[in-house]
N, C-alpha and C. Protein backbone atom coordinates (compact mmCIF):
# COMPACT_ATOMS: atom_id res chain seq x y z
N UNK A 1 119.46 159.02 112.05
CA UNK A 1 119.23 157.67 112.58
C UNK A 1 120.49 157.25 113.33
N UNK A 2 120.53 157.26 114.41
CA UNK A 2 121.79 156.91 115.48
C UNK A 2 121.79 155.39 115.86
N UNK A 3 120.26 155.14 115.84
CA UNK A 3 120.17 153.01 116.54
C UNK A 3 120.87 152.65 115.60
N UNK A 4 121.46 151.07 115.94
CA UNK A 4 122.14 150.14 114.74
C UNK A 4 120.89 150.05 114.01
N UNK A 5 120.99 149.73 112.83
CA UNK A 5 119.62 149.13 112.12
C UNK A 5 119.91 148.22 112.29
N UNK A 6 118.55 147.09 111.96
CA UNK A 6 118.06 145.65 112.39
C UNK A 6 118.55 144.98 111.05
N UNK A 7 118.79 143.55 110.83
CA UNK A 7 119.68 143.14 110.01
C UNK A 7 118.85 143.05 108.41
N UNK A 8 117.43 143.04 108.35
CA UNK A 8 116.93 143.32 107.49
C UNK A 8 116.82 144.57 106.68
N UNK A 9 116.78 145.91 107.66
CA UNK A 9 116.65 146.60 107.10
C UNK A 9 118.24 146.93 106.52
N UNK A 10 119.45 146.83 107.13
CA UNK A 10 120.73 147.24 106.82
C UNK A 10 120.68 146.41 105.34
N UNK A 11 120.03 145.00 105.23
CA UNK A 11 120.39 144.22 103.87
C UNK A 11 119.80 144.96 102.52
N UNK A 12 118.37 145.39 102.98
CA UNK A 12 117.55 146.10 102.08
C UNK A 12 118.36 147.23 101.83
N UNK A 13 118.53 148.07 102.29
CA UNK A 13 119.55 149.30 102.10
C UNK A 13 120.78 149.04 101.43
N UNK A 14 121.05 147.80 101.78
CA UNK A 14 122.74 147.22 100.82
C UNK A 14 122.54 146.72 99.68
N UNK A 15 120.85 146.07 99.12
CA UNK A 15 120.67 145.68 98.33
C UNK A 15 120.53 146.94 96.99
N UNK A 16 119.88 148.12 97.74
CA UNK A 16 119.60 149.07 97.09
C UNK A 16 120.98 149.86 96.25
N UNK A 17 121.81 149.57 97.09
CA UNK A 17 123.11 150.28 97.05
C UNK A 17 123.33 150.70 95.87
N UNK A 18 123.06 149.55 94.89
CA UNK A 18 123.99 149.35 93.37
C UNK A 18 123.29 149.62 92.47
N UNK A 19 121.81 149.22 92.88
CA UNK A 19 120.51 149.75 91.36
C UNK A 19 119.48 150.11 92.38
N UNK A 20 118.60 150.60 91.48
CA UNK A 20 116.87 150.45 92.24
C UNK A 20 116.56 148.88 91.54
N UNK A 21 116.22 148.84 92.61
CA UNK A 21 115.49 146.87 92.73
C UNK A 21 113.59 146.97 92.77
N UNK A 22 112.83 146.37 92.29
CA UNK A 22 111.45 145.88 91.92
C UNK A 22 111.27 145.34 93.25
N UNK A 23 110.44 144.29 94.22
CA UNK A 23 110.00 144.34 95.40
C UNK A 23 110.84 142.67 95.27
N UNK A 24 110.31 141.88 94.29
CA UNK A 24 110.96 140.41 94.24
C UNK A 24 112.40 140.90 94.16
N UNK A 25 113.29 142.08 93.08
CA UNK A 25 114.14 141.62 93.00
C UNK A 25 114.92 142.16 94.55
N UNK A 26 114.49 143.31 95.28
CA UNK A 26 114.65 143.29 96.76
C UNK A 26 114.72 141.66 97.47
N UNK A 27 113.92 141.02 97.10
CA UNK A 27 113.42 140.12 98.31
C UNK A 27 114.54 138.53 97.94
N UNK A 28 115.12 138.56 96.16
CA UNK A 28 115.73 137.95 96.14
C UNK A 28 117.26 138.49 96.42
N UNK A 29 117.48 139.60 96.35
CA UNK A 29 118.74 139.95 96.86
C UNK A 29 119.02 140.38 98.13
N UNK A 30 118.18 140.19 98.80
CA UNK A 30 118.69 140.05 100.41
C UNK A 30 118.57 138.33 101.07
N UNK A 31 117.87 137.46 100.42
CA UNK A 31 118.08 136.45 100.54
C UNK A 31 119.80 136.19 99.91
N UNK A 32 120.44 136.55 99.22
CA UNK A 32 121.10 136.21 98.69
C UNK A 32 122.59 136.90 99.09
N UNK A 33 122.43 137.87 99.80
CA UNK A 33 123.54 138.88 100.41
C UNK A 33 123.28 138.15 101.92
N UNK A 34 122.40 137.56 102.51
CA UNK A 34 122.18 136.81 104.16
C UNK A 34 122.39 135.31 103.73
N UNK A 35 122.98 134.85 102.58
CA UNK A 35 123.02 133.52 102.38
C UNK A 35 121.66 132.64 102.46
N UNK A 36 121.07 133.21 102.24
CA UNK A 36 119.56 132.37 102.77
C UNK A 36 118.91 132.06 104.14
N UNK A 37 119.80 132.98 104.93
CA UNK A 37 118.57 133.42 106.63
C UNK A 37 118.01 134.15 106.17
N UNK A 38 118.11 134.99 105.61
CA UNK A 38 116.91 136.04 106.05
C UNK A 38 116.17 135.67 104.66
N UNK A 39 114.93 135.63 104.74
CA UNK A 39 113.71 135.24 103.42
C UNK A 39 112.77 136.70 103.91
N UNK A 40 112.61 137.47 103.47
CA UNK A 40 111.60 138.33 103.16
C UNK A 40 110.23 138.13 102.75
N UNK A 41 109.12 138.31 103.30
CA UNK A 41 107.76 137.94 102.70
C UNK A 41 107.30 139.31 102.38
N UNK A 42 106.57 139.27 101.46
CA UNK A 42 106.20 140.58 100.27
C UNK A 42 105.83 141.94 101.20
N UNK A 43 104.52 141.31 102.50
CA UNK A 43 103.76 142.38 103.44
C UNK A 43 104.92 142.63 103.83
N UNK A 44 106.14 141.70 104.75
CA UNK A 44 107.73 142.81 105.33
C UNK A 44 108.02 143.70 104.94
N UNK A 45 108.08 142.96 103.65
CA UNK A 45 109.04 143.92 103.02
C UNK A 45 109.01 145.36 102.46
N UNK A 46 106.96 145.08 102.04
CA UNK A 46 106.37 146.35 102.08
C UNK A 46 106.26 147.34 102.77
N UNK A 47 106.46 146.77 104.11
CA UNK A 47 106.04 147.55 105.01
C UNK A 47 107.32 148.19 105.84
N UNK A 48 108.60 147.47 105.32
CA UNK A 48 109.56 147.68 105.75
C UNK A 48 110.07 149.07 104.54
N UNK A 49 109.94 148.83 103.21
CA UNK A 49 110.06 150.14 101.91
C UNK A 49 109.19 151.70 102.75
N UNK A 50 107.95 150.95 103.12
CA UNK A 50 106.97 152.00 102.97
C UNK A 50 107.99 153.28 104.85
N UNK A 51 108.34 152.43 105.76
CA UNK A 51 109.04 153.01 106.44
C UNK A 51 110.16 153.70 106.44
N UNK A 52 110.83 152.98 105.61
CA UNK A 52 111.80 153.66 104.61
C UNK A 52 111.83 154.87 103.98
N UNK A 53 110.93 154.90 103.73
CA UNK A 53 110.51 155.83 102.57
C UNK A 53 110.12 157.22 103.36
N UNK A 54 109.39 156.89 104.80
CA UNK A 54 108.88 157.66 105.65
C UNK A 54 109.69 157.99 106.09
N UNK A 55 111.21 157.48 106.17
CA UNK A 55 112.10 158.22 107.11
C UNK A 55 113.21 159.09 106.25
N UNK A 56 113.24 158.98 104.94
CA UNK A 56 113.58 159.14 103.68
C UNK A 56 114.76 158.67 103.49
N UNK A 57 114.72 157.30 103.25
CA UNK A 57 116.27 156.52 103.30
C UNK A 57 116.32 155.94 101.76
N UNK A 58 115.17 155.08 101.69
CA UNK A 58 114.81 155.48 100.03
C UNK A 58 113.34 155.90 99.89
N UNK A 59 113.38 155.87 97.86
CA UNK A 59 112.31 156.74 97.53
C UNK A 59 112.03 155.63 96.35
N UNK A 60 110.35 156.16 95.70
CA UNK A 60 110.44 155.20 94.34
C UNK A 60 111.30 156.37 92.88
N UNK A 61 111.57 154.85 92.55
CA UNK A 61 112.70 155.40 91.11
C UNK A 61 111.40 155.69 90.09
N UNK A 62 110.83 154.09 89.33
CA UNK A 62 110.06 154.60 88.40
C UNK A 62 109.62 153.25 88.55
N UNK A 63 108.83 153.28 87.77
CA UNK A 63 107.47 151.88 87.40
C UNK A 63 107.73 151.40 86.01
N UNK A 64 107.21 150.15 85.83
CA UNK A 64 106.83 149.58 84.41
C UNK A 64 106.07 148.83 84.53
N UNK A 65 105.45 148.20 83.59
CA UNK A 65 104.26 146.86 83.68
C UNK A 65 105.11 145.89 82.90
N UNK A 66 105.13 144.46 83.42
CA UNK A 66 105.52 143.22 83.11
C UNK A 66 104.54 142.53 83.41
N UNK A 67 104.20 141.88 81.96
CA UNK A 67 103.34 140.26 82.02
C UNK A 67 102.35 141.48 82.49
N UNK A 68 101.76 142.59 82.26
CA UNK A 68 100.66 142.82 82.82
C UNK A 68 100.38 143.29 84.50
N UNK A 69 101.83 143.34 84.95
CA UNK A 69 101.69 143.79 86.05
C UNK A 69 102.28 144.89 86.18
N UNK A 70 102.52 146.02 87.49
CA UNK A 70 103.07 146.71 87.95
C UNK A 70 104.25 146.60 88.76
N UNK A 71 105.56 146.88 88.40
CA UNK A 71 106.53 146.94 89.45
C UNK A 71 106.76 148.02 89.66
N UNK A 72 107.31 148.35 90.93
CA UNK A 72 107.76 149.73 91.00
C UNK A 72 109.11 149.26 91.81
N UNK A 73 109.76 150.41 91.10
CA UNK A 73 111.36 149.92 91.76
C UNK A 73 111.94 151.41 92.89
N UNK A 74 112.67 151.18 93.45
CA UNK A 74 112.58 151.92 95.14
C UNK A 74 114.71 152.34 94.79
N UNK A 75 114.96 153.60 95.27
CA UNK A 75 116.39 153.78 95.08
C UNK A 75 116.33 154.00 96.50
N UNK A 76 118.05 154.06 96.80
CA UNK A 76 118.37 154.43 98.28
C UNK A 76 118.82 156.30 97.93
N UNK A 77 117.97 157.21 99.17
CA UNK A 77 118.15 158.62 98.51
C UNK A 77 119.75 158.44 99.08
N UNK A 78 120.18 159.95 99.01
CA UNK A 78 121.38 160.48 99.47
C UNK A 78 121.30 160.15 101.05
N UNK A 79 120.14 160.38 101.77
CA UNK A 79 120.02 160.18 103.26
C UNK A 79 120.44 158.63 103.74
N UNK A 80 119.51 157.68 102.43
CA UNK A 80 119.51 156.58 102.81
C UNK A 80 121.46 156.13 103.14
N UNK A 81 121.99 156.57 101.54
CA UNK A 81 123.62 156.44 101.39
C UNK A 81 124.63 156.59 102.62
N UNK A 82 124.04 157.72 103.08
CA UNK A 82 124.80 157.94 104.52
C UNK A 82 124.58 157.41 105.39
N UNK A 83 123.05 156.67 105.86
CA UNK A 83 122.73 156.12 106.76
C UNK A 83 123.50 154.35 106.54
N UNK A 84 123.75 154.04 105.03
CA UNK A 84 124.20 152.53 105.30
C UNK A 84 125.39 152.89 105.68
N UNK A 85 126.45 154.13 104.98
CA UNK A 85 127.79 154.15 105.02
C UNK A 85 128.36 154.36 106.48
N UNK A 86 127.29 154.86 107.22
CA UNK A 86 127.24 154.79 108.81
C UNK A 86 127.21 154.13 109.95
N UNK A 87 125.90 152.88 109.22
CA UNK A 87 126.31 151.86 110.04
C UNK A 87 127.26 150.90 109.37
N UNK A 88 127.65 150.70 108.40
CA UNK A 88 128.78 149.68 107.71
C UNK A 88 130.16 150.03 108.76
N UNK A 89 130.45 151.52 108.78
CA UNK A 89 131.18 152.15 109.41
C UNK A 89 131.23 151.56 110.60
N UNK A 90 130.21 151.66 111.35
CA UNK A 90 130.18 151.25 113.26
C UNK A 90 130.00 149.59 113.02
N UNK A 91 129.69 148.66 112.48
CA UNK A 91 129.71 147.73 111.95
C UNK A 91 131.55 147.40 112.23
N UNK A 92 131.80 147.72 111.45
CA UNK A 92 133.53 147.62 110.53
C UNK A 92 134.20 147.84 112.22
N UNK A 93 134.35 149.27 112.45
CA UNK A 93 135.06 149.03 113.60
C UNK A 93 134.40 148.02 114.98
N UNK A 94 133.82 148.07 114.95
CA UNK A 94 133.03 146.61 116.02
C UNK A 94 133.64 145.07 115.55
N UNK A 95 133.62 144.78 114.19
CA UNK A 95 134.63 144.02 114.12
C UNK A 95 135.91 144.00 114.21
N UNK A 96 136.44 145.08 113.88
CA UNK A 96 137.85 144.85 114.59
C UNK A 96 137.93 145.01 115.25
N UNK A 97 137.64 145.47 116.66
CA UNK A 97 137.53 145.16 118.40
C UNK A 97 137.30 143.78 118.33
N UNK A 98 136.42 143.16 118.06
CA UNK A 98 136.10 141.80 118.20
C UNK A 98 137.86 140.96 117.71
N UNK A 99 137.90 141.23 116.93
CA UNK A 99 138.80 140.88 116.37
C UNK A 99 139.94 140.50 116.89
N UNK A 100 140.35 141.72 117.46
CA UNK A 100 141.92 141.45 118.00
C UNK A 100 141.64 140.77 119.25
N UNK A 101 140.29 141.16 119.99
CA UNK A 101 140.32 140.63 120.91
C UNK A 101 140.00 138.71 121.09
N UNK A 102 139.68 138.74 120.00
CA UNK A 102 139.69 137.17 120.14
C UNK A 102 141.06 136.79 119.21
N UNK A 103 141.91 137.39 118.80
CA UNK A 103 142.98 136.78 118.32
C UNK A 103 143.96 137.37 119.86
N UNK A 104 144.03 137.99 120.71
CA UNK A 104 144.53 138.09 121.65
C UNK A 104 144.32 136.74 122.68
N UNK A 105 143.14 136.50 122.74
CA UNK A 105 142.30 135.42 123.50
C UNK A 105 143.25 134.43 122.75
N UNK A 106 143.81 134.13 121.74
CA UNK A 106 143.99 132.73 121.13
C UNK A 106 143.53 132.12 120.78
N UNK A 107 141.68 132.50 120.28
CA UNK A 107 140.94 131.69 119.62
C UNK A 107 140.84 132.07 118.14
N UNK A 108 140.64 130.96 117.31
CA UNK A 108 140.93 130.76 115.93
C UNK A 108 139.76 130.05 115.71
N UNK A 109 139.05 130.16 114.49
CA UNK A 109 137.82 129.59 113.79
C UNK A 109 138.91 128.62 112.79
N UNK A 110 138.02 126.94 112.89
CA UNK A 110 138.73 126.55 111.83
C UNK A 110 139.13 126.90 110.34
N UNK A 111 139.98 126.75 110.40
CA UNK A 111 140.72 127.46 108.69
C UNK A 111 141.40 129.39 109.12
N UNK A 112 141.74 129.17 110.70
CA UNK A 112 142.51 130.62 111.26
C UNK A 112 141.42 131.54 110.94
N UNK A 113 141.79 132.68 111.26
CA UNK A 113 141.54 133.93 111.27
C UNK A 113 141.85 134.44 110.03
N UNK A 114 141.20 135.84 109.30
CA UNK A 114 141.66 136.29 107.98
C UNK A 114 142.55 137.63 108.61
């Protein structure tokens, strides 16, 4: 995968990073890593896993039933790992181009630059 990914899918993939996540707990932890822009609705997000899955970035971990239902929880494979650590990578240096170049420029966000 060479395109940048789109900011949903890079969150889903970052969300995955640390555990396999259930579909809500996906949908609340990318709300929550985008500060609350990005809201996920269940069909996205499905349909965004199920592509995923097709391109093999992640896979499902395992299932359980709660309250009578089915979750199934989704890991990021080894492919997926490289693909976030890749774009985080082109990400990272894109900000620091940005960076110097607006601290060259002399512009400062209130409370400076970090």
């Amino acid at each position: 995968m060479t395109t940048p990914l789109r900011e949903p899918t890079f969150l889903i993939l970052t969300a995955l990073a640390r555990e396999p996540l259930h579909g809500y707990g996906l949908i609340t932890e990318v709300a929550e890593l985008s500060e609350g822009r990005i809201t996920l609705r269940p069909g996205t997000l499905y349909g965004a896993l199920d592509r995923l899955s097709d391109d093999g970035l992640v896979a499902p971990d395992h299932e359980e039933v709660v309250d009578g239902r089915l979750r199934r929880y989704y890991r990021l494979t080894d492919e997926g790992l490289n693909v976030l650590g890749a774009e985080t990578e082109r990400m990272r240096r894109n900000l620091a181009a940005a960076t110097a170049r607006l601290k060259a420029s002399g512009w400062a966000p209130a409370g400076g630059l970090a």
